[in-house]
N, C-alpha and C. Protein backbone atom coordinates (compact mmCIF):
# COMPACT_ATOMS: atom_id res chain seq x y z
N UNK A 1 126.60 119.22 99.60
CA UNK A 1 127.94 118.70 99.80
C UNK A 1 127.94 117.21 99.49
N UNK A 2 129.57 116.39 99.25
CA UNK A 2 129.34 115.56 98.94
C UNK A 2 129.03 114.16 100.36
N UNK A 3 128.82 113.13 100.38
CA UNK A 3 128.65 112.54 101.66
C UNK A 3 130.06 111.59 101.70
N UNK A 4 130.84 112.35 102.00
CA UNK A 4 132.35 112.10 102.50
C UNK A 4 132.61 112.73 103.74
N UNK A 5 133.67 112.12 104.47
CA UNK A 5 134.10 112.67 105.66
C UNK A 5 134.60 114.34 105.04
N UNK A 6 134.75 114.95 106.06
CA UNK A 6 133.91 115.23 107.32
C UNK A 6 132.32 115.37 107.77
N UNK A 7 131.69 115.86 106.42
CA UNK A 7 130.46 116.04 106.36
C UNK A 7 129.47 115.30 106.43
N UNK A 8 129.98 113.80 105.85
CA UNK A 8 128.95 112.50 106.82
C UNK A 8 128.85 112.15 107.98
N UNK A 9 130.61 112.81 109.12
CA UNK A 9 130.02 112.44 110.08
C UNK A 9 129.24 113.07 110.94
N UNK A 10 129.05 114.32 110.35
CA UNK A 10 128.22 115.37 110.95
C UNK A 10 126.71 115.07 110.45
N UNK A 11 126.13 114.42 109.72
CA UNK A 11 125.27 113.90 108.98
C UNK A 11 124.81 112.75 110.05
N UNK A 12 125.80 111.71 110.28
CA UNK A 12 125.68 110.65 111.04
C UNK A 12 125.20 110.71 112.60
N UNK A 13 125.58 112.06 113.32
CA UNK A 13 125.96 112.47 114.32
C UNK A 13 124.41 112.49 114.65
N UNK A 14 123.78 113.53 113.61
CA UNK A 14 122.49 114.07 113.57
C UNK A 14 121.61 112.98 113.00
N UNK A 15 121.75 112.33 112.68
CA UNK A 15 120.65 110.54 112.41
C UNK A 15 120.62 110.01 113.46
N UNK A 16 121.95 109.48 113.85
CA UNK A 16 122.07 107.86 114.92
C UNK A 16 122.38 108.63 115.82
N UNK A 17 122.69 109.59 116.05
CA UNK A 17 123.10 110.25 118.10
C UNK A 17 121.85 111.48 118.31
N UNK A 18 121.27 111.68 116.87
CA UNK A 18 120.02 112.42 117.72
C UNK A 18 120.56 113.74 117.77
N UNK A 19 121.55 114.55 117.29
CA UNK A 19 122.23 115.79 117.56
C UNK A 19 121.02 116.50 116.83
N UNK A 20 119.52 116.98 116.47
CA UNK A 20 118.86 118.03 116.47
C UNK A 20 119.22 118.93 115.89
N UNK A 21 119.67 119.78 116.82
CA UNK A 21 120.54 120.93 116.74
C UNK A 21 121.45 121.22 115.55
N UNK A 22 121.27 120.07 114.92
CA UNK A 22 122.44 120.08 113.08
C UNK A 22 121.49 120.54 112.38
N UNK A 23 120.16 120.45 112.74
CA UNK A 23 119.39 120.96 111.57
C UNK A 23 119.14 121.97 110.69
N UNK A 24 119.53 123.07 111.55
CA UNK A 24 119.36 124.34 111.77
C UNK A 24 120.65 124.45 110.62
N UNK A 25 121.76 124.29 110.79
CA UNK A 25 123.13 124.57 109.89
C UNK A 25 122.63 124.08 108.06
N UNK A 26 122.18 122.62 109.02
CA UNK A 26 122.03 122.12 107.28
C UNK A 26 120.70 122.77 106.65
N UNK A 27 119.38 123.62 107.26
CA UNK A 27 118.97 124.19 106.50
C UNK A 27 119.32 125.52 105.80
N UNK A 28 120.58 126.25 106.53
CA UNK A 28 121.03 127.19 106.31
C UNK A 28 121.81 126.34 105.08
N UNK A 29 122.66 125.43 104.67
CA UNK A 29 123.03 125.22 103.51
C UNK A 29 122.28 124.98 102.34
N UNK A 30 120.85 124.58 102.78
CA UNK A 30 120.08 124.35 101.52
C UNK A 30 119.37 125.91 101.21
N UNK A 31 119.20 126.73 102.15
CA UNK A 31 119.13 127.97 102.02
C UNK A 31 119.84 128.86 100.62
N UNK A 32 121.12 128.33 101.33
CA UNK A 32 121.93 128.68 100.16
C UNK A 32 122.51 128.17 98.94
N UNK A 33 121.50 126.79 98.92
CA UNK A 33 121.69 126.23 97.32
C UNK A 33 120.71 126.39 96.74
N UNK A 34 119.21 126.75 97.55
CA UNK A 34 118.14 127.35 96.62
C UNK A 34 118.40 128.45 95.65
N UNK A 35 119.14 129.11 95.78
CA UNK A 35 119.84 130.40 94.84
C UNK A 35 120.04 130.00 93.43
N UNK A 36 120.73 129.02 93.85
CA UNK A 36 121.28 127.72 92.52
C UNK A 36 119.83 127.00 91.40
N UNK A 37 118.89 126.70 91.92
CA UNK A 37 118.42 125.86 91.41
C UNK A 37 117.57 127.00 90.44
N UNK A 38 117.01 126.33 89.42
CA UNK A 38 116.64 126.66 88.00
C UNK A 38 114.62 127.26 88.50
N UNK A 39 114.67 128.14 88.17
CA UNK A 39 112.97 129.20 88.87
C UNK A 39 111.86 128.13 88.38
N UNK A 40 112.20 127.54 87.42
CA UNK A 40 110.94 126.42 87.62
C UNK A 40 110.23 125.43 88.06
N UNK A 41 111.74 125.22 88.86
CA UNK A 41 111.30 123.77 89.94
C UNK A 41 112.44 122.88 89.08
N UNK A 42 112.38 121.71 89.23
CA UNK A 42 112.98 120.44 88.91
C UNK A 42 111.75 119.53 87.76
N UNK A 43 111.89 119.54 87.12
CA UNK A 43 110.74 118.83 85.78
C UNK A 43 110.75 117.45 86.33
N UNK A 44 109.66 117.05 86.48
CA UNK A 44 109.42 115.47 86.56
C UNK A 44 110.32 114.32 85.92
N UNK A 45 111.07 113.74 86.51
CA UNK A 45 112.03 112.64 85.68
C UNK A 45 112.97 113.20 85.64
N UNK A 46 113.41 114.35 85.73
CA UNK A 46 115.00 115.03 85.02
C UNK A 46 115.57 114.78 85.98
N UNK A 47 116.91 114.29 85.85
CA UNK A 47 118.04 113.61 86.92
C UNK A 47 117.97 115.29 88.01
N UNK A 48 118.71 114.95 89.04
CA UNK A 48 119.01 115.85 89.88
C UNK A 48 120.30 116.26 89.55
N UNK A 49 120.34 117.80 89.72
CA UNK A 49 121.74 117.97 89.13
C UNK A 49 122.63 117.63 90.50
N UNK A 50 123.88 117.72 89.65
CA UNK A 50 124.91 117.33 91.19
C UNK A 50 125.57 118.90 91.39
N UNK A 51 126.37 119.26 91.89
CA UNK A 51 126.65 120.18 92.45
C UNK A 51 127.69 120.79 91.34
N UNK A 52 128.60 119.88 90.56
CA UNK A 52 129.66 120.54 89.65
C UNK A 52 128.30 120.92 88.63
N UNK A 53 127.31 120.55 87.88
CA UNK A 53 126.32 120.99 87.42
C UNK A 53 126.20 122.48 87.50
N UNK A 54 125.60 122.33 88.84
CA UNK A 54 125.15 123.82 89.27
C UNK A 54 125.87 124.79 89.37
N UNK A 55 127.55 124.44 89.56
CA UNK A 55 128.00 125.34 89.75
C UNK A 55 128.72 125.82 88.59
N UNK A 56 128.44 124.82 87.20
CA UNK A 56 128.92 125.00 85.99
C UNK A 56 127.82 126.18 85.25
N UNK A 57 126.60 126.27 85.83
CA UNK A 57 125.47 126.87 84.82
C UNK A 57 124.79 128.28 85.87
N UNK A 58 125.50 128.33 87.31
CA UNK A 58 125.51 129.44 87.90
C UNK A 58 126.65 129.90 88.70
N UNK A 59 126.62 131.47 88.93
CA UNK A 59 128.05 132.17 89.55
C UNK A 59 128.13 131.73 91.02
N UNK A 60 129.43 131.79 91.33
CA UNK A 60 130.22 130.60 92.61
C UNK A 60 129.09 131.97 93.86
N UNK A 61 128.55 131.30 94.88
CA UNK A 61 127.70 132.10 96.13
C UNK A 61 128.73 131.16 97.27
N UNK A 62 128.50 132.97 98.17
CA UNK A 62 129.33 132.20 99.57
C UNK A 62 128.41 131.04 100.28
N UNK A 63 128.79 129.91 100.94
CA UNK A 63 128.10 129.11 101.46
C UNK A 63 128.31 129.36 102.72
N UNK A 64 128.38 130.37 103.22
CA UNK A 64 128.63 130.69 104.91
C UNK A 64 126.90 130.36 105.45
N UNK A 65 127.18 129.68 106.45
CA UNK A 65 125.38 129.16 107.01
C UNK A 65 125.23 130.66 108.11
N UNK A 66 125.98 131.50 108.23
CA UNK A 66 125.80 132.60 108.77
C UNK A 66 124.97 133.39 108.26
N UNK A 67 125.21 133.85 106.74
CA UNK A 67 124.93 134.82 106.17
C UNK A 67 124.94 134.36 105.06
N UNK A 68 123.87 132.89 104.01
CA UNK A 68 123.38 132.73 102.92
C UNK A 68 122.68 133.80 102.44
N UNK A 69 122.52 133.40 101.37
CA UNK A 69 122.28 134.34 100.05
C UNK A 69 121.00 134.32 100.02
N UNK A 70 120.38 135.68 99.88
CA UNK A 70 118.77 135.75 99.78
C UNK A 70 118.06 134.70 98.17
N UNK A 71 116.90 133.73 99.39
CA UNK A 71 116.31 133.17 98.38
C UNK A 71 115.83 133.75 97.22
N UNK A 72 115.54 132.93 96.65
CA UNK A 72 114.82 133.37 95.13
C UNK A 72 113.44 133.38 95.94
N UNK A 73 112.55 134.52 95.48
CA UNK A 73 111.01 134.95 95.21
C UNK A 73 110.47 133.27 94.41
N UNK A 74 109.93 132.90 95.49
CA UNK A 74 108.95 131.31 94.85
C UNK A 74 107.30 131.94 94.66
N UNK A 75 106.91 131.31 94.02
CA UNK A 75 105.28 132.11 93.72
C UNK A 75 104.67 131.78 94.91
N UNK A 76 103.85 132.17 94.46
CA UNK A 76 102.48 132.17 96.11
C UNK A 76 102.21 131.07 96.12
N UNK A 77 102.11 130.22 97.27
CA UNK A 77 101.63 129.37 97.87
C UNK A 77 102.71 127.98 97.85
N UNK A 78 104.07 128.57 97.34
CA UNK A 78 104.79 127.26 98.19
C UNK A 78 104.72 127.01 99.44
N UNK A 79 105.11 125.01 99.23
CA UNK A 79 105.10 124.56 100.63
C UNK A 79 106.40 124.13 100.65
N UNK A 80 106.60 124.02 101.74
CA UNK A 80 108.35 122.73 102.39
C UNK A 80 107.80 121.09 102.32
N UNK A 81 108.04 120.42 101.82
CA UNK A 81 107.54 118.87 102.22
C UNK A 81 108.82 118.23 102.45
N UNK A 82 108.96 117.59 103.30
CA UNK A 82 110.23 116.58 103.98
C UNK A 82 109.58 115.21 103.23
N UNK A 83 110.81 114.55 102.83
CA UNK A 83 110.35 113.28 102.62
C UNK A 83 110.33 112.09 103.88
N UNK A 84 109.51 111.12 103.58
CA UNK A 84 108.96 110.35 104.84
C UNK A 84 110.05 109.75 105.20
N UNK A 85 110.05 109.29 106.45
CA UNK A 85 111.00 108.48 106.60
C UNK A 85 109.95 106.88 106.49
N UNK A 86 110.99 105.79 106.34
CA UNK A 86 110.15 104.38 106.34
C UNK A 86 109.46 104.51 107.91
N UNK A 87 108.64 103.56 107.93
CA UNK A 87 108.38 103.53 109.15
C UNK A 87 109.35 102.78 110.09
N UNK A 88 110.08 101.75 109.32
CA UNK A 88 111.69 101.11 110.78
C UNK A 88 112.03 101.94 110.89
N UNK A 89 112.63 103.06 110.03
CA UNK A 89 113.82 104.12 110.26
C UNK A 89 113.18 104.64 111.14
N UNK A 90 111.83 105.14 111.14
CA UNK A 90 110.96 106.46 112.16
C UNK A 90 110.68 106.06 113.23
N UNK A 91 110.52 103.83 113.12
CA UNK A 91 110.79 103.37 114.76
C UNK A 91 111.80 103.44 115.53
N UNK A 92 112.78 103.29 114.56
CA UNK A 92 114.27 103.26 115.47
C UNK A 92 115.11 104.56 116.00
N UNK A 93 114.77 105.58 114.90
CA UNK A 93 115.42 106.97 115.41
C UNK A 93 114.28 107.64 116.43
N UNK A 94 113.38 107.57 115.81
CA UNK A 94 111.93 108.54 117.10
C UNK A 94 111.87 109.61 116.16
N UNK A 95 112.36 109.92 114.93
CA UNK A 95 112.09 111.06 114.73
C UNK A 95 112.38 110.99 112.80
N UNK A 96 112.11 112.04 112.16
CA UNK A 96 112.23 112.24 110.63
C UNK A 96 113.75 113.59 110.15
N UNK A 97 114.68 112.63 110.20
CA UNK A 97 115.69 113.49 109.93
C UNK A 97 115.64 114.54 108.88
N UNK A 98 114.84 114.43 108.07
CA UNK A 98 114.59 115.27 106.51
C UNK A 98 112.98 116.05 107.22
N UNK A 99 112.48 116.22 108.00
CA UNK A 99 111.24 116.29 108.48
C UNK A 99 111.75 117.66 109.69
N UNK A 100 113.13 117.30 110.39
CA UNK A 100 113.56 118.27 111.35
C UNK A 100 114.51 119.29 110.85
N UNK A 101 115.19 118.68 109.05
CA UNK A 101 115.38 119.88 108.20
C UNK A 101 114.60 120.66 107.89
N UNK A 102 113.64 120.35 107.11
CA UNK A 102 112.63 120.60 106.84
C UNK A 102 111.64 121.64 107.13
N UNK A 103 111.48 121.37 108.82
CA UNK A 103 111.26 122.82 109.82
C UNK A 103 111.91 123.73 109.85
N UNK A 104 112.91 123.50 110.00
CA UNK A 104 114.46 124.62 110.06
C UNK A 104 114.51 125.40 108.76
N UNK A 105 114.12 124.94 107.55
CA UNK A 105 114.55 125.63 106.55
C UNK A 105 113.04 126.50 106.29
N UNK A 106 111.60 125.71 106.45
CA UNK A 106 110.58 126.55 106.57
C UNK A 106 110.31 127.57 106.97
N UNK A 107 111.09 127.98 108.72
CA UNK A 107 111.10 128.72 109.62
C UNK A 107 112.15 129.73 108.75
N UNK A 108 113.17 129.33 107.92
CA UNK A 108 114.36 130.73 107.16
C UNK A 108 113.62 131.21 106.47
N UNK A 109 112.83 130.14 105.58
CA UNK A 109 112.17 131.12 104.16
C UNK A 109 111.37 131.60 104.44
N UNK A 110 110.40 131.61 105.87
CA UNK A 110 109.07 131.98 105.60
C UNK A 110 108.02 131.46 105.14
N UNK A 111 107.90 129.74 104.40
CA UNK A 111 107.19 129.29 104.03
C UNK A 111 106.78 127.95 104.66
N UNK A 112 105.34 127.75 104.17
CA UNK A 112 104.53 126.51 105.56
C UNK A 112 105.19 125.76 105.24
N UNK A 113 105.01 124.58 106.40
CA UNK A 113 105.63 122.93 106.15
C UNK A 113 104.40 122.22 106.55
N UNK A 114 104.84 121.41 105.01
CA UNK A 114 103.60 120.41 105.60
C UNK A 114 104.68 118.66 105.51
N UNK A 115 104.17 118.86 107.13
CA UNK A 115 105.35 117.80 107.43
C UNK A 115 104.74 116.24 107.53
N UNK A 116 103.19 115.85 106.96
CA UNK A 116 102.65 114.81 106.62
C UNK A 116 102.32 114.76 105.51
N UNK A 117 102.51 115.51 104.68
CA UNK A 117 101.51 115.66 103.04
C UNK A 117 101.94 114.02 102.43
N UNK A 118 103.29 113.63 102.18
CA UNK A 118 103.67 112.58 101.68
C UNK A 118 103.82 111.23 102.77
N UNK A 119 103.34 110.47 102.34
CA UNK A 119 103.64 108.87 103.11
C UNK A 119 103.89 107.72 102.10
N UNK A 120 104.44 107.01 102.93
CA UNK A 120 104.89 105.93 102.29
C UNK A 120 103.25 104.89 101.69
N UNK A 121 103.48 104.39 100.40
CA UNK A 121 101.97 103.57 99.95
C UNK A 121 102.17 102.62 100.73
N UNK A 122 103.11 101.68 100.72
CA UNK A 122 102.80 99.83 101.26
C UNK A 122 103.74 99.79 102.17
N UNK A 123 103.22 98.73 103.17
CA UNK A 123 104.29 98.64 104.26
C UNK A 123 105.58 97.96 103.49
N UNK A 124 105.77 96.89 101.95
CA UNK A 124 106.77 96.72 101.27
C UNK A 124 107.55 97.39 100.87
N UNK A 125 107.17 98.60 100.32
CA UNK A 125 107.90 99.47 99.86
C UNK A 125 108.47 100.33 100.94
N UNK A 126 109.18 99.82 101.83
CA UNK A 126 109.46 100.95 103.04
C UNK A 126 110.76 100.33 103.56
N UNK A 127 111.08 98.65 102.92
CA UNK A 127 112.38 98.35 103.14
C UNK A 127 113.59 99.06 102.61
N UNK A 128 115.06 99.12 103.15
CA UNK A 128 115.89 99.81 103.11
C UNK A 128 116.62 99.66 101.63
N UNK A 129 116.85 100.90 100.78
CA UNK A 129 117.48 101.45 99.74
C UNK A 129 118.41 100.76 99.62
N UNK A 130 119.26 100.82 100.50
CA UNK A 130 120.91 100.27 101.05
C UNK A 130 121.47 99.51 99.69
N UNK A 131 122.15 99.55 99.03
CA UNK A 131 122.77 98.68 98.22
C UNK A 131 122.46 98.20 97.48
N UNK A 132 121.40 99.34 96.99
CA UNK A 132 120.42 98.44 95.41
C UNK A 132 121.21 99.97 94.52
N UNK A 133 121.36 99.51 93.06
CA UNK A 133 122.02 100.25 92.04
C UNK A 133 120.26 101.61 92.07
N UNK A 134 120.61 102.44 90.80
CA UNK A 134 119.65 103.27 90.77
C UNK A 134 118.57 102.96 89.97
N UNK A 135 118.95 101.84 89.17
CA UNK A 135 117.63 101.86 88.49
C UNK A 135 117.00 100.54 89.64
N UNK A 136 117.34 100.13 90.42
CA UNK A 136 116.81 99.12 91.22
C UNK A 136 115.71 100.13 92.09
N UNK A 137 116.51 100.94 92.52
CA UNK A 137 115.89 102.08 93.43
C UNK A 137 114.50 102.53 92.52
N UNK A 138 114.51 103.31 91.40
CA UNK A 138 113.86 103.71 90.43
C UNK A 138 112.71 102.86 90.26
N UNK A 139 112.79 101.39 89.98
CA UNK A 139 112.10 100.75 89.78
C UNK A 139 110.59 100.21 90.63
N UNK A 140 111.65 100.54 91.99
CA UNK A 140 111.00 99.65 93.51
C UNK A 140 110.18 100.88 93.96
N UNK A 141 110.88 102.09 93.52
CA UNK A 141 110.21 103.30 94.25
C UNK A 141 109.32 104.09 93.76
N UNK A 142 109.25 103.97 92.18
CA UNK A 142 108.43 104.59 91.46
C UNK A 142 106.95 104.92 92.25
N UNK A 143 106.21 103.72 92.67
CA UNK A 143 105.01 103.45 93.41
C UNK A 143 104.96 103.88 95.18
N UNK A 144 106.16 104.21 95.90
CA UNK A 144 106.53 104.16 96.65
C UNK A 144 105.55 105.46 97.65
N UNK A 145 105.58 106.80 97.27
CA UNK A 145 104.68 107.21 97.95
C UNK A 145 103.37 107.56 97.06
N UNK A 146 102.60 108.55 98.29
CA UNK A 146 101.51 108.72 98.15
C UNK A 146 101.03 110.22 98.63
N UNK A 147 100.60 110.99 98.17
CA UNK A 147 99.93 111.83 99.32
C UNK A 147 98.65 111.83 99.93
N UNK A 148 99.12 112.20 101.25
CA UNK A 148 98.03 112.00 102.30
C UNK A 148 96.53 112.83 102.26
N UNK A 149 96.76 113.76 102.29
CA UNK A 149 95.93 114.48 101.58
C UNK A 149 95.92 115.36 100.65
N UNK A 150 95.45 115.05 99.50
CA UNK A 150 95.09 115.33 98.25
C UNK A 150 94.31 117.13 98.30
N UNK A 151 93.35 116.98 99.07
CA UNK A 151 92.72 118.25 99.37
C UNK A 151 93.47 119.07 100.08
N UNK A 152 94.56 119.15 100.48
CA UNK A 152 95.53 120.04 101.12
C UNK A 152 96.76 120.19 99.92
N UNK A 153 96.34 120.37 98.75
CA UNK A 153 97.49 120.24 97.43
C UNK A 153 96.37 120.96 96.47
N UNK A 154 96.75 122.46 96.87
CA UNK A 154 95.92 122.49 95.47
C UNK A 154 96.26 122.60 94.35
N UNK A 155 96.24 122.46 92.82
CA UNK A 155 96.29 122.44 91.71
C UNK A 155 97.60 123.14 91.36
N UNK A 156 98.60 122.74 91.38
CA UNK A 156 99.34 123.98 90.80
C UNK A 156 100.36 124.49 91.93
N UNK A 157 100.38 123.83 93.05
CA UNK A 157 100.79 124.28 94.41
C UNK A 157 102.59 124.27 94.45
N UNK A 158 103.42 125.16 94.29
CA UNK A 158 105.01 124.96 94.23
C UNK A 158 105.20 124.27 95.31
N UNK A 159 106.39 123.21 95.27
CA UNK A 159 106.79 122.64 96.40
C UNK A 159 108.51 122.67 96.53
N UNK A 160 108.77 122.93 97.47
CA UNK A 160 110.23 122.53 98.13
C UNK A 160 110.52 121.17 98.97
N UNK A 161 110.63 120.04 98.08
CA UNK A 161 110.93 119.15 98.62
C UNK A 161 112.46 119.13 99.46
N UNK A 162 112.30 117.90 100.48
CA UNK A 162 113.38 118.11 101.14
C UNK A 162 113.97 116.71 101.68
N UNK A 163 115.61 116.39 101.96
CA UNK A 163 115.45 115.07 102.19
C UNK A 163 116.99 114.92 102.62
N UNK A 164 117.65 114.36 103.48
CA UNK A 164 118.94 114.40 104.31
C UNK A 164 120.17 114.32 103.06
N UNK A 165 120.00 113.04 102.58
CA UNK A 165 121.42 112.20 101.99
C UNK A 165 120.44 111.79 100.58
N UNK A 166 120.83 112.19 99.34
CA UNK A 166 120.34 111.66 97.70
C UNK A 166 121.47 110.17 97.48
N UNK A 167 121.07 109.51 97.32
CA UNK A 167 122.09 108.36 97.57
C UNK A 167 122.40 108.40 95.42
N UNK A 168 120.94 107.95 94.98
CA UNK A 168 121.27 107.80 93.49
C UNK A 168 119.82 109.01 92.91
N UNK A 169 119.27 109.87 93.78
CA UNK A 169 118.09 110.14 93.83
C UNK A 169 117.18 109.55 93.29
N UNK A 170 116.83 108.68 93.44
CA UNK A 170 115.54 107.68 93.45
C UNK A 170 114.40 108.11 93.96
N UNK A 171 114.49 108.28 95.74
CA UNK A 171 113.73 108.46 96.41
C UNK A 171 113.10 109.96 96.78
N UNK A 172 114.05 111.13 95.95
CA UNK A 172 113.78 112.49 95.39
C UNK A 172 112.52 112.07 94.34
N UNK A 173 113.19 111.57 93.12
CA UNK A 173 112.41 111.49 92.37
C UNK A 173 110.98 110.53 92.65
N UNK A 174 110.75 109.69 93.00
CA UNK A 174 109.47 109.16 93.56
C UNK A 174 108.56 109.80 94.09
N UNK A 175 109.30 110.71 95.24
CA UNK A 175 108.96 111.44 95.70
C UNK A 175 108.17 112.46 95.46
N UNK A 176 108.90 113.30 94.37
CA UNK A 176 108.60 114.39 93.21
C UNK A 176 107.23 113.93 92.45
N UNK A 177 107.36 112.60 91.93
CA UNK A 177 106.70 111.93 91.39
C UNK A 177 105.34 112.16 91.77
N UNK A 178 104.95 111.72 92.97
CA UNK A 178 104.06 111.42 93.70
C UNK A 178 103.11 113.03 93.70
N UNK A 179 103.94 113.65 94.09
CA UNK A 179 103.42 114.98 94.15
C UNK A 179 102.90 115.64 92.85
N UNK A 180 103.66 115.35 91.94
CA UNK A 180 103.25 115.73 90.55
C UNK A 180 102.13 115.46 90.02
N UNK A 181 101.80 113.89 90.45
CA UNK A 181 100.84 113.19 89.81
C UNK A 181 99.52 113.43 90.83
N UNK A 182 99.61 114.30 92.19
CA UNK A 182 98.65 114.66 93.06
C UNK A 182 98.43 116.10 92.47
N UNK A 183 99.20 116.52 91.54
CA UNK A 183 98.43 118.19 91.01
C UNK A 183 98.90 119.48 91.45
N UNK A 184 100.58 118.47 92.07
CA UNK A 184 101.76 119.84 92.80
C UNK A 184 102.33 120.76 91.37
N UNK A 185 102.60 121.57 91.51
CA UNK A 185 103.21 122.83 89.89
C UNK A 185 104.69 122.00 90.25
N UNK A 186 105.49 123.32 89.95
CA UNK A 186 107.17 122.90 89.79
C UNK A 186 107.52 122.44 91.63
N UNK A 187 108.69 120.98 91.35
CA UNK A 187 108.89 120.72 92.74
C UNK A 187 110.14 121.04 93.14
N UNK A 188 110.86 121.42 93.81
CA UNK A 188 112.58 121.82 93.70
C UNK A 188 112.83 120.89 94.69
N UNK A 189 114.05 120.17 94.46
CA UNK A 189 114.22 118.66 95.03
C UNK A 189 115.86 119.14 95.96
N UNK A 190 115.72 119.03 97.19
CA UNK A 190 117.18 119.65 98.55
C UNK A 190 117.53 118.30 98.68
N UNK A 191 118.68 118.44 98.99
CA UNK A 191 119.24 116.99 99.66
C UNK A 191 120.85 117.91 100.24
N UNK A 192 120.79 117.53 101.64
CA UNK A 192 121.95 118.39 102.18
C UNK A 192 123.04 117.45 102.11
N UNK A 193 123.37 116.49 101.49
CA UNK A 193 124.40 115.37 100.52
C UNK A 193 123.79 114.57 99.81
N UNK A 194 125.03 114.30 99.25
CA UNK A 194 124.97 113.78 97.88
C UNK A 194 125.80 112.83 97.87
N UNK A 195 125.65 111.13 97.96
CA UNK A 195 126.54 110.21 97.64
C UNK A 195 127.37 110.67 96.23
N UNK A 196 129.24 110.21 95.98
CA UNK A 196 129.51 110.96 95.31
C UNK A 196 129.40 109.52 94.30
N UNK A 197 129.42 109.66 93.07
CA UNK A 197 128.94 108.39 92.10
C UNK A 197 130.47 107.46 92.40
N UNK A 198 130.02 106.15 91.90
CA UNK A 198 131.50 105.37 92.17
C UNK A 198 132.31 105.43 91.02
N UNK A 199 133.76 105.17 91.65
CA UNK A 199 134.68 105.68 90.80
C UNK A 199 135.21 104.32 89.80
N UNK A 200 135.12 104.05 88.58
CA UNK A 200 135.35 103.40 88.21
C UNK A 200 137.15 103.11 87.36
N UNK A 201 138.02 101.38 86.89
CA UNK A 201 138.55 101.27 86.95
C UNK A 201 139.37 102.45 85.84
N UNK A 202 140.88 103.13 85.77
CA UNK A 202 141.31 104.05 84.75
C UNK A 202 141.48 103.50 83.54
């Protein structure tokens, strides 16, 4: 969805008031956009599609978080990975908002979470996104993570990345990045919103 009212403040609710309990809904929506996404994963570098995308190159699925649409068959040995939170954000909330999706959506599909595999590299690179364009993001984040352990990734390993709000996906892709270049196969990149791009003058 896009990150407009109503759906940011339900987003917001579950960041800054700690509401938990949202997690569970919003993995049932990414539940049901895995249906959507392309059987090979997301290719390294390729923009993230946005949602008119997806829904241009596949048939319209109910989004009821009741009763989503049976996943797609992922090969053997996918994992769930949540992306990190910085470490301010993880001081100030107590917790990994994309990390407590993350569980929630592991626990639908049936598949492990590994809810440390990725960390942040430098304590620099962990200042806030907030109001940098995308290639600023792109640039700063490229280097940005790391995985933790390497020997818990084996060769070829599918991943379901996962992550609250895609602002310009930067931090998808870094993300992705990181994993790729640790020896992950295809990565499929969730984000339960999507900043909508800005609207420029007519």
């Amino acid at each position: 969805m896009h990150y407009v009212p109503p759906g940011s403040a339900l987003i917001l609710e579950f960041k800054q008031a700690g509401r938990l309990a949202l997690g569970e809904p919003f993995a049932a929506l990414l539940a049901a956009a895995l249906a959507d996404l392309p059987a090979s994963g997301l290719p390294l570098n390729e923009p993230i599609p946005d949602k008119a995308a997806l829904d241009a190159r596949s048939p319209a699925r109910p989004a009821s978080a009741e009763a989503p649409p049976d996943p797609p068959a992922f090969p053997a040995g996918a994992r769930i990975v949540p992306v990190p939170s910085s470490p301010t954000a993880l001081n100030r909330r107590g917790f990994n908002p994309a990390g407590v999706i993350a569980a929630c959506l592991a626990a639908r599909l049936g598949l492990p979470l590994e809810r440390r595999l990725l960390r942040w590299r430098e304590p620099a690179a962990t200042a806030s996104q907030r109001g940098r364009s995308r290639r600023q993001r792109l640039r700063r984040g490229r280097q940005a993570f790391q995985v933790a352990w390497p020997s818990r990734l084996p060769p070829g390993t599918p991943i379901v990345l996962v992550d609250d709000v895609a602002t310009t996906g930067a931090t998808l892709d870094a993300a992705a990045a990181a994993l790729r270049a640790a020896g992950a196969g295809p990565v499929w990149a969730l984000a339960v919103a999507r900043t909508p791009p800005p609207v420029g003058p007519l």
